[in-house]
N, C-alpha and C. Protein backbone atom coordinates (compact mmCIF):
# COMPACT_ATOMS: atom_id res chain seq x y z
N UNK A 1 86.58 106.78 -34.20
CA UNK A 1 86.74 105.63 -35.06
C UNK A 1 88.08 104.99 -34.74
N UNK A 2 88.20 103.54 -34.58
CA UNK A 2 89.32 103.35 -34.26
C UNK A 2 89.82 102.90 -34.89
N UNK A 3 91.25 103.01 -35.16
CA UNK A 3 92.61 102.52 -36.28
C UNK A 3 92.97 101.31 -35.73
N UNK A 4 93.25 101.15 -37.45
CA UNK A 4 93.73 100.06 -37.75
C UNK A 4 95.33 99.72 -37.67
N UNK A 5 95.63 101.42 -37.45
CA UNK A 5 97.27 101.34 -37.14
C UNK A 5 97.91 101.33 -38.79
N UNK A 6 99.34 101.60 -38.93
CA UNK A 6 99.61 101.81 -39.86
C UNK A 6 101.24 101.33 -40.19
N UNK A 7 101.57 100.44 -41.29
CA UNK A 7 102.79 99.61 -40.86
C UNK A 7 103.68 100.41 -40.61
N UNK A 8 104.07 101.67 -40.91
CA UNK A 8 105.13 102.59 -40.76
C UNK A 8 104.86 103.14 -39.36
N UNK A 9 104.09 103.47 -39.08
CA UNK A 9 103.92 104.05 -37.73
C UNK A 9 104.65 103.29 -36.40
N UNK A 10 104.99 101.93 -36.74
CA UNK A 10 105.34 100.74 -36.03
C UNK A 10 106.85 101.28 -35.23
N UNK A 11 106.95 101.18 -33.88
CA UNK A 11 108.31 102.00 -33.59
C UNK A 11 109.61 101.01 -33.24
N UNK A 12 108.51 99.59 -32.34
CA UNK A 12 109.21 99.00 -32.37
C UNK A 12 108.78 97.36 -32.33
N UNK A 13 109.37 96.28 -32.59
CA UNK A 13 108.76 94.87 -32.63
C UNK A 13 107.85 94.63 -32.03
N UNK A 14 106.65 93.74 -32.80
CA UNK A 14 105.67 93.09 -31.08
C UNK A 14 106.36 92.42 -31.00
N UNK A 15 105.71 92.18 -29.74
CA UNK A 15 106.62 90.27 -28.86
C UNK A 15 105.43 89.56 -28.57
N UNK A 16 104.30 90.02 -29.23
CA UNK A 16 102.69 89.17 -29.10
C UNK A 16 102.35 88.69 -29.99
N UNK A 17 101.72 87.43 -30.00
CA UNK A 17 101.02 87.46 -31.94
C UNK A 17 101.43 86.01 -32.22
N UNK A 18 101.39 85.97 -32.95
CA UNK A 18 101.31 84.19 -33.37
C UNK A 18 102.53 84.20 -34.42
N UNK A 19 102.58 85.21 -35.09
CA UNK A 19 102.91 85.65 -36.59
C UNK A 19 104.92 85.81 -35.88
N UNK A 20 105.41 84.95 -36.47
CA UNK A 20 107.06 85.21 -35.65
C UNK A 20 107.89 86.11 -36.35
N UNK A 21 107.31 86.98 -37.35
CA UNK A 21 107.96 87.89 -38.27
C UNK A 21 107.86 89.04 -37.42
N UNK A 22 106.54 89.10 -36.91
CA UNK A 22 106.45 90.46 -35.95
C UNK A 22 107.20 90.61 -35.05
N UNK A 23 108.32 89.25 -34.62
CA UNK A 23 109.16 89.97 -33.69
C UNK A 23 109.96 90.04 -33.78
N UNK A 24 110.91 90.16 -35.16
CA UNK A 24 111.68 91.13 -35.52
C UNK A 24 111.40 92.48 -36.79
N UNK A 25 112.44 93.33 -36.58
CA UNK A 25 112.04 94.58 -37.55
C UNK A 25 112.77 93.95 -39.37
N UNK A 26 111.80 94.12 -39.95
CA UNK A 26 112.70 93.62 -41.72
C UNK A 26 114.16 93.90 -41.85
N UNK A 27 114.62 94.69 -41.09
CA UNK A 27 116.37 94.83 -41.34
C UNK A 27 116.76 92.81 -41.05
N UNK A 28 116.39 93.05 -39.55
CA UNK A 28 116.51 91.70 -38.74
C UNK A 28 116.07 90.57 -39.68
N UNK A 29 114.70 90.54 -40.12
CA UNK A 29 114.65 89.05 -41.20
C UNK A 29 115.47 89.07 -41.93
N UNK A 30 115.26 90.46 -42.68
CA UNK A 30 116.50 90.19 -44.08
C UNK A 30 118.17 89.83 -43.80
N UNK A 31 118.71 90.04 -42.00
CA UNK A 31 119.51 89.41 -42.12
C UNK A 31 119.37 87.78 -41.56
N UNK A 32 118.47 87.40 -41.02
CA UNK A 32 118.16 85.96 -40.86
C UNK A 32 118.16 85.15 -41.94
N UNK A 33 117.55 86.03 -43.33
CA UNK A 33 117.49 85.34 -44.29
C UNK A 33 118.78 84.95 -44.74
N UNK A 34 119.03 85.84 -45.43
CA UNK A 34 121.16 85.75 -45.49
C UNK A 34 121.49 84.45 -44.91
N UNK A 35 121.51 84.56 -43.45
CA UNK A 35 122.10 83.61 -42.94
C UNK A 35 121.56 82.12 -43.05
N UNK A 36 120.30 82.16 -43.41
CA UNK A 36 119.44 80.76 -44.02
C UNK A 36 119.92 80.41 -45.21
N UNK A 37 120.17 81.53 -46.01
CA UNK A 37 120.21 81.13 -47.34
C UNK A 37 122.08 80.47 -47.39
N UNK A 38 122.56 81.35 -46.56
CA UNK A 38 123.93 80.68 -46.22
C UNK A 38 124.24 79.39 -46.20
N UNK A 39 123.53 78.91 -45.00
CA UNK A 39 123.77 77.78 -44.57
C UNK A 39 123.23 76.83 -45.21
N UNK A 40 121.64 76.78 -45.99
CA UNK A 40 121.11 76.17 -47.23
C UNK A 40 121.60 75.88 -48.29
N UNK A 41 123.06 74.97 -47.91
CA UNK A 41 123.57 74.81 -49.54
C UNK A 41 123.04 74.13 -50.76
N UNK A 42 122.15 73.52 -50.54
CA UNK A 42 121.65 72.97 -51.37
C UNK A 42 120.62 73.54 -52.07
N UNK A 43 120.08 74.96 -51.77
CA UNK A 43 119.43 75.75 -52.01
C UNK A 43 117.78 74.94 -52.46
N UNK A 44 117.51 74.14 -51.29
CA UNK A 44 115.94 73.29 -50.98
C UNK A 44 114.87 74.14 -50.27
N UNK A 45 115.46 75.06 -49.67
CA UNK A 45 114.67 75.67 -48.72
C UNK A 45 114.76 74.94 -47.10
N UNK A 46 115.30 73.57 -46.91
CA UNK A 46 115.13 73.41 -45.68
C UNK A 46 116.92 73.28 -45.52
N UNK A 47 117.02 73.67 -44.29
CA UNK A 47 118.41 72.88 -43.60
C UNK A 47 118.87 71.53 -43.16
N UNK A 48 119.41 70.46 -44.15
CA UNK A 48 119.15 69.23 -43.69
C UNK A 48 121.12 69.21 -43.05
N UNK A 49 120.76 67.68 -42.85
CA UNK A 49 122.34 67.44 -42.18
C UNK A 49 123.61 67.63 -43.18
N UNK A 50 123.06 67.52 -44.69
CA UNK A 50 124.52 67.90 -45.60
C UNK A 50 124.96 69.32 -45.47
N UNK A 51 123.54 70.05 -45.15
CA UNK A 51 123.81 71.74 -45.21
C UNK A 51 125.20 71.93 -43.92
N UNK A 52 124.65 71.34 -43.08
CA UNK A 52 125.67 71.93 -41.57
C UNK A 52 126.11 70.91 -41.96
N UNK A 53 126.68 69.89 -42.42
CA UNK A 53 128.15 69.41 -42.47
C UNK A 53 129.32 70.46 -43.45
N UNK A 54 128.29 71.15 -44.44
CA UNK A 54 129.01 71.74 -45.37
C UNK A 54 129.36 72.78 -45.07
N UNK A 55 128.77 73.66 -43.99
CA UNK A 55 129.18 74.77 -42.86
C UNK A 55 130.00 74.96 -41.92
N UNK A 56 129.84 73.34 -41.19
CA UNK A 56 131.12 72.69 -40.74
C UNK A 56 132.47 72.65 -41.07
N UNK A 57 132.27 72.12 -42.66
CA UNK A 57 133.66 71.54 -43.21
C UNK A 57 134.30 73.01 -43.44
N UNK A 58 133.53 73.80 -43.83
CA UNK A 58 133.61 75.54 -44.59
C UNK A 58 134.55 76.25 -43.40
N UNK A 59 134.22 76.50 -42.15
CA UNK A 59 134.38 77.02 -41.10
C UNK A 59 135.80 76.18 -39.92
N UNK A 60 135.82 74.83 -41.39
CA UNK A 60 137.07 74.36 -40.74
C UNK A 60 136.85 72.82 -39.32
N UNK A 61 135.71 72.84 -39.25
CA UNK A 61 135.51 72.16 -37.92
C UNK A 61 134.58 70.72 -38.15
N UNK A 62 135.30 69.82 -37.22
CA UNK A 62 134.65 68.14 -37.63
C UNK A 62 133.66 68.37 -36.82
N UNK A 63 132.66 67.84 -37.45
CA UNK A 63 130.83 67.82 -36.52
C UNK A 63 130.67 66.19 -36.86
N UNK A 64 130.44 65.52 -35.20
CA UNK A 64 130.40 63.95 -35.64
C UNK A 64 128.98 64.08 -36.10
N UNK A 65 128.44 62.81 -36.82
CA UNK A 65 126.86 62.38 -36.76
C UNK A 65 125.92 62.52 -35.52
N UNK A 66 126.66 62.74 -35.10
CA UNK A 66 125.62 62.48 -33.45
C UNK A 66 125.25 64.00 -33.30
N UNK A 67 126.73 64.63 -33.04
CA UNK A 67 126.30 66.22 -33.47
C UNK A 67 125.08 67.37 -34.09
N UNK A 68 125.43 66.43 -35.08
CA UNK A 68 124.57 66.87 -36.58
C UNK A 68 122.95 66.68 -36.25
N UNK A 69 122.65 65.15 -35.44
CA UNK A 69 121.37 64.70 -35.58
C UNK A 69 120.71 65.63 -34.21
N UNK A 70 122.03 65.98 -33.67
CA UNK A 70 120.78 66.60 -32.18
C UNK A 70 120.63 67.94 -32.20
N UNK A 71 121.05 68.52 -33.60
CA UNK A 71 121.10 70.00 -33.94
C UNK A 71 119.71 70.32 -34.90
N UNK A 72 119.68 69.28 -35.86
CA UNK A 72 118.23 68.57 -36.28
C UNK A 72 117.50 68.17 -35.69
N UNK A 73 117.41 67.79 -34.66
CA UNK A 73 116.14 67.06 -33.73
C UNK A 73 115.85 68.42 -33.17
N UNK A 74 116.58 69.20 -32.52
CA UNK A 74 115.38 70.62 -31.95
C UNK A 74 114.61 70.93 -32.49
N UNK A 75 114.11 71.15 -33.75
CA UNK A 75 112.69 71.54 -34.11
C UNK A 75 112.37 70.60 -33.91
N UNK A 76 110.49 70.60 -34.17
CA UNK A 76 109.67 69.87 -34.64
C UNK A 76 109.32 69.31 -35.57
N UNK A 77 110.25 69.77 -36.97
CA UNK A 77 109.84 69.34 -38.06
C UNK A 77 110.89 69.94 -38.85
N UNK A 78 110.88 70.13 -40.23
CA UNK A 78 112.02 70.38 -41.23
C UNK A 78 112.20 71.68 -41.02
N UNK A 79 113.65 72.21 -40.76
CA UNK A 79 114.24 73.29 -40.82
C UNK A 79 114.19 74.14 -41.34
N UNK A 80 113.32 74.79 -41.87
CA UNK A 80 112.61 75.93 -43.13
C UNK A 80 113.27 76.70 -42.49
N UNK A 81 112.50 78.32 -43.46
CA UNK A 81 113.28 79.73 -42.66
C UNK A 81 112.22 79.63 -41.53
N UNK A 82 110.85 79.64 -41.64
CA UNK A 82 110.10 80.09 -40.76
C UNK A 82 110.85 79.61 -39.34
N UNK A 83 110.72 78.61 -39.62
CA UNK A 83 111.32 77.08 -38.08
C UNK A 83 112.73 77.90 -37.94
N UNK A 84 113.39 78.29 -38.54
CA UNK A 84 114.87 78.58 -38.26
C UNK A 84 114.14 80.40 -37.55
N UNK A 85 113.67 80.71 -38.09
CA UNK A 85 113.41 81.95 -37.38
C UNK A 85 112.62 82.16 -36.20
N UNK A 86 111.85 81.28 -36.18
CA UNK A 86 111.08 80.66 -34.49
C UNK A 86 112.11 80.48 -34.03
N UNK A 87 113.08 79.33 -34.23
CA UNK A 87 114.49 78.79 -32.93
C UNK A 87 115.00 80.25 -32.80
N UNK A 88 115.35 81.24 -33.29
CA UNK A 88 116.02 83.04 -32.86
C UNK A 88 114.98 83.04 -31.80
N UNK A 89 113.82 83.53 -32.52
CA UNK A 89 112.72 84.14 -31.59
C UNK A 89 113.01 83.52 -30.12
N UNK A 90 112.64 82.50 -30.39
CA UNK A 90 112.44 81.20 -28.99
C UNK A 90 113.87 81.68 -27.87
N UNK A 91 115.15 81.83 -28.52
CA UNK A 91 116.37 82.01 -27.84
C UNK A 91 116.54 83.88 -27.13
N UNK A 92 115.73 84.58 -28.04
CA UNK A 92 116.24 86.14 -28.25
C UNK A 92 115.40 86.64 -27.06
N UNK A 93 115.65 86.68 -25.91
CA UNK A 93 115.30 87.09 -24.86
C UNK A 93 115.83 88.20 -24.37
N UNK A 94 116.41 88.80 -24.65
CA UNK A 94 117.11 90.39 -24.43
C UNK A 94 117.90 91.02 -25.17
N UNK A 95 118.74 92.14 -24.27
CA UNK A 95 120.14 92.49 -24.94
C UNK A 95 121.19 91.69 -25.04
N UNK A 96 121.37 90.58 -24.02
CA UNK A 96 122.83 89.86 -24.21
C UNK A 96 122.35 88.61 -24.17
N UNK A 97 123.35 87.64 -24.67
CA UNK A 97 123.33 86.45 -24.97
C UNK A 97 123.82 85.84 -24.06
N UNK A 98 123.38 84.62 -23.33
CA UNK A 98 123.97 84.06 -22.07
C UNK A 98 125.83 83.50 -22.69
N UNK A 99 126.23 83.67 -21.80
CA UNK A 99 127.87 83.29 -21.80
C UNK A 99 127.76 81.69 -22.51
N UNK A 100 126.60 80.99 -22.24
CA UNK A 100 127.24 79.51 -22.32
C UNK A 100 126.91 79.96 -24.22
N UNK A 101 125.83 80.57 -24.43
CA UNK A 101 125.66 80.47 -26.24
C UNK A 101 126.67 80.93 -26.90
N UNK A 102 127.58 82.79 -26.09
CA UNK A 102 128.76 82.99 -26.79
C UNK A 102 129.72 82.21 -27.11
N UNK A 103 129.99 81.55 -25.80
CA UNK A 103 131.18 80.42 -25.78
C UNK A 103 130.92 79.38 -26.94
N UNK A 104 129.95 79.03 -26.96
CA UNK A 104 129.27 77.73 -28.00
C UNK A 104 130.10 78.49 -29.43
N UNK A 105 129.43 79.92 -29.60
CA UNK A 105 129.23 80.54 -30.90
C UNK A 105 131.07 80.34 -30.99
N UNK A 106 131.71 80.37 -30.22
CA UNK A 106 133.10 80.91 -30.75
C UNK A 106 134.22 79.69 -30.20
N UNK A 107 133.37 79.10 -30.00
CA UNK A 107 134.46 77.28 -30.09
C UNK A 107 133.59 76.63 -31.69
N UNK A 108 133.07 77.71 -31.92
CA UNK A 108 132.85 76.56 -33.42
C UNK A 108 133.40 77.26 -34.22
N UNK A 109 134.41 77.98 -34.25
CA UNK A 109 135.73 78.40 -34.90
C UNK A 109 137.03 77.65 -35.08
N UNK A 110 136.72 77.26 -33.57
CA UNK A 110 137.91 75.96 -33.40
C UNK A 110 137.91 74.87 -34.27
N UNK A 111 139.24 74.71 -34.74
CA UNK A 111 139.50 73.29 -35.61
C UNK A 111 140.05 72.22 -35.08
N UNK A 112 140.39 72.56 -33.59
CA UNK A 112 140.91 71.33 -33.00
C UNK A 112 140.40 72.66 -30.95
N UNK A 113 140.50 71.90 -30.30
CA UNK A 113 140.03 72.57 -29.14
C UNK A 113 140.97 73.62 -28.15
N UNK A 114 140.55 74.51 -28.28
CA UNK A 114 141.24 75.23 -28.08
C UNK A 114 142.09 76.69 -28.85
N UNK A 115 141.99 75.98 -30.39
CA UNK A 115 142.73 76.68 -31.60
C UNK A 115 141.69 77.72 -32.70
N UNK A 116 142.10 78.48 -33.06
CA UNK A 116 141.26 79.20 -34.12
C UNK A 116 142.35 79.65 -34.89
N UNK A 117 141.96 78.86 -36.06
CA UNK A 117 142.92 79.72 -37.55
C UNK A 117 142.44 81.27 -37.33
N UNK A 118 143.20 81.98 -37.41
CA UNK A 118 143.58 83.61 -37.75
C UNK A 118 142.89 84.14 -39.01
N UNK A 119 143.45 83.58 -39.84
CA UNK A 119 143.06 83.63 -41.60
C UNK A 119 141.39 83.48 -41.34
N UNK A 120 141.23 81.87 -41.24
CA UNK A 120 139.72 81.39 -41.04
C UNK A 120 139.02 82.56 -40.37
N UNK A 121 139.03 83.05 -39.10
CA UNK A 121 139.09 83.65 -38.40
C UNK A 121 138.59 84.92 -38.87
N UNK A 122 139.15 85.55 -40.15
CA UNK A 122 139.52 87.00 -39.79
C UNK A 122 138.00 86.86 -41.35
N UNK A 123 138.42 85.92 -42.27
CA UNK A 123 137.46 86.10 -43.13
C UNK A 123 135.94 85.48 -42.91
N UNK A 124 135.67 84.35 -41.72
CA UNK A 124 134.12 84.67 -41.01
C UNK A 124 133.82 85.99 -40.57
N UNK A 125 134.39 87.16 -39.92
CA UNK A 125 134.03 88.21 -39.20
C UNK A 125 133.58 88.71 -40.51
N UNK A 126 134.51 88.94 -41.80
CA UNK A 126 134.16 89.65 -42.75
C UNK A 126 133.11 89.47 -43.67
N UNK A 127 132.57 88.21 -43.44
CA UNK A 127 131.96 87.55 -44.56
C UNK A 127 130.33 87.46 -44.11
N UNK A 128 130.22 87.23 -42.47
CA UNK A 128 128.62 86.90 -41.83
C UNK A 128 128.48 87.38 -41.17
N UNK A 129 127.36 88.08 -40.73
CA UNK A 129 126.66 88.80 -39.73
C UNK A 129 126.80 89.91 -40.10
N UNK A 130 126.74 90.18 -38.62
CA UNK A 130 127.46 92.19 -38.93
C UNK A 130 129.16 92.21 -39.29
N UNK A 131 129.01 92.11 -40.61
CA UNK A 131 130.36 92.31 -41.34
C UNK A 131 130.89 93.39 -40.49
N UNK A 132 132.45 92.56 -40.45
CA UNK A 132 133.42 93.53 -40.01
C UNK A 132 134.31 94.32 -41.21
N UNK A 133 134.67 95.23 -40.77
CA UNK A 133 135.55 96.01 -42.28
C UNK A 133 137.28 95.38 -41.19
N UNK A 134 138.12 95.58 -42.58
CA UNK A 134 139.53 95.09 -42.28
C UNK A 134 139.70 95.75 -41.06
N UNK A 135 139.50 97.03 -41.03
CA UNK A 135 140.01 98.15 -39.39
C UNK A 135 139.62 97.51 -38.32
N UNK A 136 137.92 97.02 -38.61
CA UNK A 136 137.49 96.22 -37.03
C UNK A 136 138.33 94.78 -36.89
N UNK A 137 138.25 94.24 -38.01
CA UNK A 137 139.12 92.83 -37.83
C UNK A 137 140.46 93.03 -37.23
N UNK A 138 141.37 94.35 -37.53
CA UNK A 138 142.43 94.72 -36.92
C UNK A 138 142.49 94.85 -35.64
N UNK A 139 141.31 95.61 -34.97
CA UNK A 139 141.18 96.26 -33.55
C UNK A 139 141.02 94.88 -33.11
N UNK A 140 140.27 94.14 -33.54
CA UNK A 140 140.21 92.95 -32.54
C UNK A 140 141.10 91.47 -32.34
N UNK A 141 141.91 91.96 -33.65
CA UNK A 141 143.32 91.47 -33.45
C UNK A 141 144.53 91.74 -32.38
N UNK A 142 144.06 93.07 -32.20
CA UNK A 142 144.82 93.42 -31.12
C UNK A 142 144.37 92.95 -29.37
N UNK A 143 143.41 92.87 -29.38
CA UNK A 143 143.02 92.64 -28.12
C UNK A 143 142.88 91.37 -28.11
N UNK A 144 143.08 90.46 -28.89
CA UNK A 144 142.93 88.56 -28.25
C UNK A 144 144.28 88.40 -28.24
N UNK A 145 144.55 86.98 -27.51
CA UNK A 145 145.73 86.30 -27.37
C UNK A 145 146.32 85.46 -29.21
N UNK A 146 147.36 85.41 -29.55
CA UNK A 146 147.75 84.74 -30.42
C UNK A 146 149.21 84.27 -29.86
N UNK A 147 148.94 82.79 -30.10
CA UNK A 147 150.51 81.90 -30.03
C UNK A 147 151.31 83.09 -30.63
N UNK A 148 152.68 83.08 -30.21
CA UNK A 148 153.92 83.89 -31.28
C UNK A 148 154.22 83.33 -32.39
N UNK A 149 153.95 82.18 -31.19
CA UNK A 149 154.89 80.79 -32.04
C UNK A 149 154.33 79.98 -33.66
N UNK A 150 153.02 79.68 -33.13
CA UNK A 150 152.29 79.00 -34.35
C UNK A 150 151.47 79.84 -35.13
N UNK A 151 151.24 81.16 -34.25
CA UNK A 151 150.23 82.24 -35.08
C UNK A 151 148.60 81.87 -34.37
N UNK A 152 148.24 80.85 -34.19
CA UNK A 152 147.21 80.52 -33.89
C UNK A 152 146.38 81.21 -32.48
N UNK A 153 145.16 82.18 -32.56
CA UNK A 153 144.07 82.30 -31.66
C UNK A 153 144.02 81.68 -30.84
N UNK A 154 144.37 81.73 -29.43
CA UNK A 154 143.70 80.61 -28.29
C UNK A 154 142.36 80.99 -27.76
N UNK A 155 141.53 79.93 -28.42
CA UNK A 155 140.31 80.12 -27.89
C UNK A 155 139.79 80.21 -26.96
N UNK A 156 140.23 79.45 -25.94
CA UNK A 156 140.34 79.62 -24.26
C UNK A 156 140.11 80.78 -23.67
N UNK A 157 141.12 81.44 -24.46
CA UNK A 157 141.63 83.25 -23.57
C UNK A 157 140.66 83.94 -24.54
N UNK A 158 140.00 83.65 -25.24
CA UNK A 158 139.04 84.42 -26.02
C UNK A 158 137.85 83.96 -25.64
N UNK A 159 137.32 82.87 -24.80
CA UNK A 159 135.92 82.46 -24.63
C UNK A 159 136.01 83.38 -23.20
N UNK A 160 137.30 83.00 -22.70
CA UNK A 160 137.19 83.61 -21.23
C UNK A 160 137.54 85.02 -21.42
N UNK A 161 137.75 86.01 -21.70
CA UNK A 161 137.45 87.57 -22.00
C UNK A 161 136.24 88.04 -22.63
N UNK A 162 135.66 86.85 -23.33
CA UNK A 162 134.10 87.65 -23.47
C UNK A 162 133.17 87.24 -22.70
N UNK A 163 133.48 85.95 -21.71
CA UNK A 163 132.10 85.54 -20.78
C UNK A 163 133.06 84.94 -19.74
N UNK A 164 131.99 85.86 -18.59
CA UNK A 164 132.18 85.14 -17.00
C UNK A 164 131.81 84.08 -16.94
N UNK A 165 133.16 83.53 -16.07
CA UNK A 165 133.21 81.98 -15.31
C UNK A 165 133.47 80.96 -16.54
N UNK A 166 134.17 81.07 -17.45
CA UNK A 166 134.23 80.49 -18.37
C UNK A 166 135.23 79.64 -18.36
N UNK A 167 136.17 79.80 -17.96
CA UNK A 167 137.27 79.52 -17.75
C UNK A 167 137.52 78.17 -17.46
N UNK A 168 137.06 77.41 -16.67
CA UNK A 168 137.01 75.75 -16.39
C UNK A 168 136.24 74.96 -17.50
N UNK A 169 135.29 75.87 -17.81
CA UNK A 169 134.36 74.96 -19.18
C UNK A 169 135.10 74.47 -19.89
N UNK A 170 134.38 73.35 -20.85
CA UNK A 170 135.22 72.59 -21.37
C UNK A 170 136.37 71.89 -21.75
């Protein structure tokens, strides 16, 4: 007789199926969700352009209109969780993330090019994703570059120590 299979028995994600929940494990949605519900300030259910301006302004960083509209135009339609969790799926092609997405991920720290508030800085690590505790925020204080002078993160020397060939970009 053949099974129907059993949800616990499940060891690890499909990557088949229509259904885009199946390809991550519920730890993984429930933190996608988080991060939807984050960025959803308006708490509508979709992500419109006030949400990421207000993520923007939060995180310290000017996003022109033009910005905004071509970050919205990648889907097909309104930014729900589902649609926000298809764009992961669609991107999540392995273990590592190509250099150009890290770099992306960590110039939008920057408040002017090149710069990352410290402070700003230290309370995103703590606050989203895989929360950092004060000790990790420390360790990795130690290993980036900081002005003496102004205190300030150079983002530069931090895009270029976590991804090859980075260095001329932008």
């Amino acid at each position: 007789m053949p099974s129907k299979g059993s949800r616990s028995s499940s060891k690890k994600a499909k990557k088949s199926g229509s259904n885009v929940f199946d390809m991550f494990s519920q730890k993984q949605v429930a933190e996608f969700k988080d991060g939807f519900q984050i960025m959803d300030n308006d708490r509508d259910g979709v992500i419109g352009k006030g949400d990421l301006r207000a993520i923007f302004d939060e995180i310290g960083r000017i996003a022109s209109e033009t910005e905004l509209d071509e970050m919205l135009s990648e889907p097909d339609g309104p930014l729900n969780f589902t649609t926000f969790l298809s764009m992961f799926a669609a991107r999540s092609g392995g273990e590592a993330d190509d250099d150009d997405v890290v770099a992306k991920a960590f110039r939008a720290f920057e408040g002017e090019p090149g710069e990352i508030d410290p402070d700003n800085f230290r309370i995103m690590l703590m606050a989203f994703g895989d929360k950092f505790t004060n000790k990790e925020v420390d360790q990795v204080f130690e290993n980036i570059e900081i002005d003496e002078d102004t205190g300030i993160i150079d983002g530069d020397a931090l895009v270029s120590m976590l991804c090859a060939g980075q260095e001329d970009e932008e």
